[in-house]
N, C-alpha and C. Protein backbone atom coordinates (compact mmCIF):
# COMPACT_ATOMS: atom_id res chain seq x y z
N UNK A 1 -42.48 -67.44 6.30
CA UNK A 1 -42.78 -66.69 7.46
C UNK A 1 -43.07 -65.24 7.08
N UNK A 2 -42.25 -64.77 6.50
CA UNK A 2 -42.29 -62.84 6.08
C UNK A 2 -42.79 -63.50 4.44
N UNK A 3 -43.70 -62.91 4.56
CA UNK A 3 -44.60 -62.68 3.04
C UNK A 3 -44.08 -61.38 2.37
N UNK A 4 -44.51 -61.06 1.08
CA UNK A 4 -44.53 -59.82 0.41
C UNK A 4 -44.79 -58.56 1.03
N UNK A 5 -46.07 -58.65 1.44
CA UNK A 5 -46.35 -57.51 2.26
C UNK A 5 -45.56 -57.24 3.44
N UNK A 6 -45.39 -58.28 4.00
CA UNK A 6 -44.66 -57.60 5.15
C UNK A 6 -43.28 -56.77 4.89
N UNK A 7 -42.77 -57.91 3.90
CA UNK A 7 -41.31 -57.16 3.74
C UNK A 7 -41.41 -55.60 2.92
N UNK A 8 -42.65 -55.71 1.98
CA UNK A 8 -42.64 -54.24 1.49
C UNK A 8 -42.78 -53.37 3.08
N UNK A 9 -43.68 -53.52 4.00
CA UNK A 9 -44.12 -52.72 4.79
C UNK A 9 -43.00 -52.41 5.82
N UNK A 10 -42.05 -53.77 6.30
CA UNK A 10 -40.79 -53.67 6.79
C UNK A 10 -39.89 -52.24 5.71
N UNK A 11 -39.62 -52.60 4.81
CA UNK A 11 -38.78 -51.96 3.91
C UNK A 11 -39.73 -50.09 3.50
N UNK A 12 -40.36 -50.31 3.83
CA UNK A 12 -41.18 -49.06 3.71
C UNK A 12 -40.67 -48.32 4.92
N UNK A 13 -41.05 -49.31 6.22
CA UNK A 13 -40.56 -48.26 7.37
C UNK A 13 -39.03 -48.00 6.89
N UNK A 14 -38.26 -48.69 7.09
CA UNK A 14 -37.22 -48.59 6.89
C UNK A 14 -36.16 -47.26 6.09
N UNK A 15 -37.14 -47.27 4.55
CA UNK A 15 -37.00 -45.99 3.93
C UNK A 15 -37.72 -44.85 4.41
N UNK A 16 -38.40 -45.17 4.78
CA UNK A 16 -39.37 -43.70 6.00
C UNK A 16 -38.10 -43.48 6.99
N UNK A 17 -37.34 -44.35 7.57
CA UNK A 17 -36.48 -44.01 8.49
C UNK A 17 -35.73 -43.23 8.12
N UNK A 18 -34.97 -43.87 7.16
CA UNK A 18 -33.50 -43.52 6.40
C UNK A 18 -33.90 -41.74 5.39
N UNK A 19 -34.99 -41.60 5.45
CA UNK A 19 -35.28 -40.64 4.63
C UNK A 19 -35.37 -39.44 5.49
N UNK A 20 -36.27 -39.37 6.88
CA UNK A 20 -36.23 -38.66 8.08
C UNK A 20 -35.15 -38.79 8.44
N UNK A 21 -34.34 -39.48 8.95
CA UNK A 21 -33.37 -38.99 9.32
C UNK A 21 -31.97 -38.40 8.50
N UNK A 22 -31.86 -38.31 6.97
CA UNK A 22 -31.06 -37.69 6.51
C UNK A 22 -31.81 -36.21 5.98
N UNK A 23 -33.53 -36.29 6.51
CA UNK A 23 -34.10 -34.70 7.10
C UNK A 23 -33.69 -33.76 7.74
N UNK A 24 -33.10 -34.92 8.93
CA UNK A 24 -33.09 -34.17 9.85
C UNK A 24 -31.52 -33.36 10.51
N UNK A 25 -30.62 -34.29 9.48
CA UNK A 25 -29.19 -33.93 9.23
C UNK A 25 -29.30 -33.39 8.70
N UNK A 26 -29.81 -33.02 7.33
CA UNK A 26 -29.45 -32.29 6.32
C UNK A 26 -30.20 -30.74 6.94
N UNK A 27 -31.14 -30.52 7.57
CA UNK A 27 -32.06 -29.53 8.51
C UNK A 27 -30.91 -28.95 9.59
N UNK A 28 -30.48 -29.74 10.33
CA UNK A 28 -29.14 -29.37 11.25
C UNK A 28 -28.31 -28.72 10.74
N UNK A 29 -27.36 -29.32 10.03
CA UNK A 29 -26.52 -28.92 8.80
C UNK A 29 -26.57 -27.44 8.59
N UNK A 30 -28.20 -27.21 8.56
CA UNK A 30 -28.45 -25.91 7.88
C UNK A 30 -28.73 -25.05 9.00
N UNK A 31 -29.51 -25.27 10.27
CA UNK A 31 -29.24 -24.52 11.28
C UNK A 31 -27.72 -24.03 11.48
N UNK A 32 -27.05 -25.23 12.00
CA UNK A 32 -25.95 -24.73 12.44
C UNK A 32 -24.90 -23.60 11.05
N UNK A 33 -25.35 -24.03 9.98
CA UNK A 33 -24.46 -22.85 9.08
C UNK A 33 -24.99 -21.72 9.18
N UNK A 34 -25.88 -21.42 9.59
CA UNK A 34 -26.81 -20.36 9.47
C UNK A 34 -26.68 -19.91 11.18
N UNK A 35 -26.24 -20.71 12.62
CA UNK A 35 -25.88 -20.19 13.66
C UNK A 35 -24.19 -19.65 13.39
N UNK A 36 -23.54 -20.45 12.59
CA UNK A 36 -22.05 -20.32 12.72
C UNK A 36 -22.14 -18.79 11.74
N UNK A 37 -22.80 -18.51 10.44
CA UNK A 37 -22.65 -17.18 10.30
C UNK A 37 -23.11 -16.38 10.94
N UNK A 38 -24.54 -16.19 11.89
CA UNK A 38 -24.56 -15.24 13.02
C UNK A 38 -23.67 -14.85 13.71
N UNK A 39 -23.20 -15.55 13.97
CA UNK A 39 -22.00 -15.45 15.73
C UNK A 39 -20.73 -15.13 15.04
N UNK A 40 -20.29 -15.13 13.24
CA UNK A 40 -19.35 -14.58 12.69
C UNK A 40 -19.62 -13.19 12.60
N UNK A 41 -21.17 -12.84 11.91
CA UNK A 41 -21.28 -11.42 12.35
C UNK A 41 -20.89 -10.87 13.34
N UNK A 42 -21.37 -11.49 13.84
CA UNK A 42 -21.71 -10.92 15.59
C UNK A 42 -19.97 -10.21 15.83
N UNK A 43 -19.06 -11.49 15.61
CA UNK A 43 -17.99 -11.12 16.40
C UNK A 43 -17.43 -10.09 15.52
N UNK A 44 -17.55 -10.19 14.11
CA UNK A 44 -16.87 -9.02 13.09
C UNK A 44 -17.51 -7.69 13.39
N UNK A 45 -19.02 -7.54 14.11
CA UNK A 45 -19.66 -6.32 14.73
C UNK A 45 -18.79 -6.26 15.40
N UNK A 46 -18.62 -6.78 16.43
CA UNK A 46 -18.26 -6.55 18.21
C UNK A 46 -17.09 -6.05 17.52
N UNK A 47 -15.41 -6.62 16.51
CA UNK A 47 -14.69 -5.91 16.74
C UNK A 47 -14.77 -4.42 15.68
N UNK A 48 -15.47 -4.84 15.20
CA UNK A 48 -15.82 -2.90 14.53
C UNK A 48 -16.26 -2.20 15.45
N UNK A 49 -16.77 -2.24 16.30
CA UNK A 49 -17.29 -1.55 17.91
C UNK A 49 -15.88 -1.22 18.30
N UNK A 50 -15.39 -2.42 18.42
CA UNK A 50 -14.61 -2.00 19.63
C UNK A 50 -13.45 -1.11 19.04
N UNK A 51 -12.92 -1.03 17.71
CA UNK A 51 -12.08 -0.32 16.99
C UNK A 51 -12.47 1.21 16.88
N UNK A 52 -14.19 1.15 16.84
CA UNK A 52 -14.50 2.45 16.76
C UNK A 52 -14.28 3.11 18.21
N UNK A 53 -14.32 2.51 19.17
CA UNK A 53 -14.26 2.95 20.73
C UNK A 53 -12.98 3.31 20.87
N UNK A 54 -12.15 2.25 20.73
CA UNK A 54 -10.56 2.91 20.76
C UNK A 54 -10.01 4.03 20.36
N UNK A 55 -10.92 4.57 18.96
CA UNK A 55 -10.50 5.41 17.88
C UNK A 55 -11.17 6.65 19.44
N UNK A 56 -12.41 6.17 19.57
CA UNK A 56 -13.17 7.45 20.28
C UNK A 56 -12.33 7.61 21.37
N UNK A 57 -11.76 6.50 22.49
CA UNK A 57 -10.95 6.82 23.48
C UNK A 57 -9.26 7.84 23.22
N UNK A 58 -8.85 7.34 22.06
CA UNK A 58 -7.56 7.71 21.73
C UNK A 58 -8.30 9.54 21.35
N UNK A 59 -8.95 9.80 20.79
CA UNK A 59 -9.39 11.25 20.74
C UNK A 59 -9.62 11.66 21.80
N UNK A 60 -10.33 11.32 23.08
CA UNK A 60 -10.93 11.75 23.92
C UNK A 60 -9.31 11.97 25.18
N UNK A 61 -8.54 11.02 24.88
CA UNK A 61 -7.26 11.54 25.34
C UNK A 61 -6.55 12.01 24.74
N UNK A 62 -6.54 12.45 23.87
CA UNK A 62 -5.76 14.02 23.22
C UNK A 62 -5.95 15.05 23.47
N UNK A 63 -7.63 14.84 23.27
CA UNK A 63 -8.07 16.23 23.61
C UNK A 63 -7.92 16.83 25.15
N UNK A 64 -8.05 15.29 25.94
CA UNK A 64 -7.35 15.81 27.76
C UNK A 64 -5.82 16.24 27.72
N UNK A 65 -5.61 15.25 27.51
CA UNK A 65 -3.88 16.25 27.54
C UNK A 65 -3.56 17.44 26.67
N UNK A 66 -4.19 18.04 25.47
CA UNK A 66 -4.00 19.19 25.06
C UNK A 66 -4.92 20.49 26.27
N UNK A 67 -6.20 19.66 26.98
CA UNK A 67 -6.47 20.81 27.41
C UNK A 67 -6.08 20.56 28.70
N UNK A 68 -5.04 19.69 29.31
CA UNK A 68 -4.17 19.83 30.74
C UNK A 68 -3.19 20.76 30.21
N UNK A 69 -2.49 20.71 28.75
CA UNK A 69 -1.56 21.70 28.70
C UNK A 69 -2.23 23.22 28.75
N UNK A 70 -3.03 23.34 28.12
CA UNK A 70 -3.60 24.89 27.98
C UNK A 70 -3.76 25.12 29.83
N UNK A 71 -4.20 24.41 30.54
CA UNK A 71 -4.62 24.52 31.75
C UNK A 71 -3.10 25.04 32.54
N UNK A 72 -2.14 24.30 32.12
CA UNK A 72 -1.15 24.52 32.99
C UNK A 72 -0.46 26.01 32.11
N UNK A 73 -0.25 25.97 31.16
CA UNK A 73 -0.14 27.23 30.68
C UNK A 73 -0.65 28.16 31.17
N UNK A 74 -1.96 28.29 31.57
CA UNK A 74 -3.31 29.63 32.04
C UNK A 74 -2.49 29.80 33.25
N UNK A 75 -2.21 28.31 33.83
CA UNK A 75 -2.28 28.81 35.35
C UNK A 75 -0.12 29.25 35.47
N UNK A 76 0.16 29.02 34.32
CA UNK A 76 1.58 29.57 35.08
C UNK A 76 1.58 30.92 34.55
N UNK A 77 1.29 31.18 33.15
CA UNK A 77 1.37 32.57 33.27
C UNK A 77 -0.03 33.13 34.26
N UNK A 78 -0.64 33.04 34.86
CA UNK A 78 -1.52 33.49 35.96
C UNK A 78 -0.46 33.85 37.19
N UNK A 79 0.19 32.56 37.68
CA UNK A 79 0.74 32.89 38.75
C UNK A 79 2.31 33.63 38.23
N UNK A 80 2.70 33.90 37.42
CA UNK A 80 3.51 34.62 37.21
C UNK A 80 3.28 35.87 37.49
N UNK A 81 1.81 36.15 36.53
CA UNK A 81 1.04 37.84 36.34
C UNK A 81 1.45 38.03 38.45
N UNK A 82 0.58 36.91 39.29
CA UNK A 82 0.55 37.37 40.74
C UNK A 82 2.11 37.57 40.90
N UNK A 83 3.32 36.74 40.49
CA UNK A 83 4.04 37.13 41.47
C UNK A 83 4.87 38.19 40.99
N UNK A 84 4.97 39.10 40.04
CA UNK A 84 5.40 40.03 39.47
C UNK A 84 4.36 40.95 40.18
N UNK A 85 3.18 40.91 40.53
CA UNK A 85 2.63 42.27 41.15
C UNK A 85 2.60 42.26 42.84
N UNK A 86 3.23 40.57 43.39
CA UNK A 86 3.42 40.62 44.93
C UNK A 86 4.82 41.39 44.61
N UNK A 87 5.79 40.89 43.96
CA UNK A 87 7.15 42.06 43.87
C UNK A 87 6.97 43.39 43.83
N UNK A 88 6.66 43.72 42.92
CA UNK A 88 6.43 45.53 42.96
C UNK A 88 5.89 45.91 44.06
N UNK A 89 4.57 45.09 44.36
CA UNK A 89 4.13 45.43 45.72
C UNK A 89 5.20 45.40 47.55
N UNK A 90 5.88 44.16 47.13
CA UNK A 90 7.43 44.30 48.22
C UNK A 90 8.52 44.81 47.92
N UNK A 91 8.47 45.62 46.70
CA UNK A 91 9.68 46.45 46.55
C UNK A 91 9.65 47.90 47.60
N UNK A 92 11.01 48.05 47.81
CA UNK A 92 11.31 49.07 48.38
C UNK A 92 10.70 50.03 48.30
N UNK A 93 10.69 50.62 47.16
CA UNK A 93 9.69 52.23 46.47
C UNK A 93 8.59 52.04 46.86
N UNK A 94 7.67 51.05 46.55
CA UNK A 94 6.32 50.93 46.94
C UNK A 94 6.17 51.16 48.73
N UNK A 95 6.53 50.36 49.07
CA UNK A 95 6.48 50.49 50.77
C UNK A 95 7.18 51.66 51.52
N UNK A 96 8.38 52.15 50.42
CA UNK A 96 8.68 53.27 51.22
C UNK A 96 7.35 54.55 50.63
N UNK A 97 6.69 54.28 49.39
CA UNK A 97 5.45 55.08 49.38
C UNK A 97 4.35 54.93 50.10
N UNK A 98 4.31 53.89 50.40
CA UNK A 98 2.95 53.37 51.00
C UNK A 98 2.30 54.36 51.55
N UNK A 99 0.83 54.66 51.19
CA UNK A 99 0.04 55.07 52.17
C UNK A 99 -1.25 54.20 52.72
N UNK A 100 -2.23 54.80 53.75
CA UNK A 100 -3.29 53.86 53.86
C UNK A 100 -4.20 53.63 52.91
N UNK A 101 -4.19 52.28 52.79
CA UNK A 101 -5.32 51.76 51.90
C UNK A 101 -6.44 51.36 52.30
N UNK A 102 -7.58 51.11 51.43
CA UNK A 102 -8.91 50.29 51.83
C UNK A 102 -7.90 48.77 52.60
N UNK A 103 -9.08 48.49 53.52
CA UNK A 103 -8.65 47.24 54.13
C UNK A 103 -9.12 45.79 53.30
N UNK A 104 -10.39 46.56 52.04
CA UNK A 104 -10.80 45.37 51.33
C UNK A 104 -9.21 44.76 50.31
N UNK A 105 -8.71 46.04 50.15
CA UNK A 105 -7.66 46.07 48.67
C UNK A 105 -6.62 44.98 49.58
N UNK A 106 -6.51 45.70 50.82
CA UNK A 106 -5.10 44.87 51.18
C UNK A 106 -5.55 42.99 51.07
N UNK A 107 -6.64 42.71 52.18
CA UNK A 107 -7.06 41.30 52.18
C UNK A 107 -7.32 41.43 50.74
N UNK A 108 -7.50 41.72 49.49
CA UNK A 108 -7.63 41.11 48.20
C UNK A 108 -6.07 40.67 47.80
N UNK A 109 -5.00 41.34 47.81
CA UNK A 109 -4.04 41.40 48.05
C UNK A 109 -3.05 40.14 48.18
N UNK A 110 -3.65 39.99 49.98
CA UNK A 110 -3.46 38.74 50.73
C UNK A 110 -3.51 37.59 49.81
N UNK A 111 -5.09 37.65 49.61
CA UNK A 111 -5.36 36.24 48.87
C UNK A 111 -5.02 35.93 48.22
N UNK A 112 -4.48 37.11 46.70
CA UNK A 112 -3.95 36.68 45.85
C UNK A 112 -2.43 36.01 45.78
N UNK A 113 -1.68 36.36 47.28
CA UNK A 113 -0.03 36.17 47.29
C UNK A 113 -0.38 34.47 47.55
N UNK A 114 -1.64 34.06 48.43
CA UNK A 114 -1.39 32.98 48.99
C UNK A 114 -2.24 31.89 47.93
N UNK A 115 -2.38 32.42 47.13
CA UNK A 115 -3.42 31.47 45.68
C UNK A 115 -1.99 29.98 45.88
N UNK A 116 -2.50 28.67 45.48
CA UNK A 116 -1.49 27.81 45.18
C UNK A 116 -0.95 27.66 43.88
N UNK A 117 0.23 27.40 43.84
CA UNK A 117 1.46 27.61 42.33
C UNK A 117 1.23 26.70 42.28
């Protein structure tokens, strides 16, 4: 029934099969090693990013809280400077000197007693 030829031509496809398809594994194989080291980059980028960001956030809050302290520093000796010159200004001597002043000096005055501490 199956002659020579056929069975070579059977057995031909056959190794045509077996040959394509360990193509096409061995082709896969190589995609996917070649996707699995991308996406290793990838993630060893992403956390060098994100280490460098932290580094940048952790500076960027130092430098706020060193310049909230300078800030609160400015502003207490500020309101100190005011309330050492509202005193002299409500001390006794002064008011028992008092004479008339510009009305700009006094409202400058004002504003400065009522600045917020």
């Amino acid at each position: 029934m199956f002659g020579r030829v056929q069975l070579i031509i059977i057995g031909g496809i056959m190794l045509f099969g077996a040959l394509t398809g360990i193509y096409y594994s061995w082709r896969s194989g190589i995609e996917r090693e070649a996707l699995l080291e991308y996406n290793q980059n990838q993630l060893e980028q992403n956390i060098k990013d994100q280490e460098e960001l932290k580094k940048k956030m952790e500076d960027i809050d130092s430098k706020r809280k060193q310049i909230e302290e300078e800030n609160t520093a400015v502003k207490k000796a500020f309101n100190d400077k005011v309330n050492d010159i509202s005193i002299v200004l409500n001390s006794k001597e002064v008011i028992s000197n008092d004479k008339s002043s510009s009305q700009v000096l006094k409202d400058t005055v004002k504003k400065l007693q009522e600045l917020p501490k």
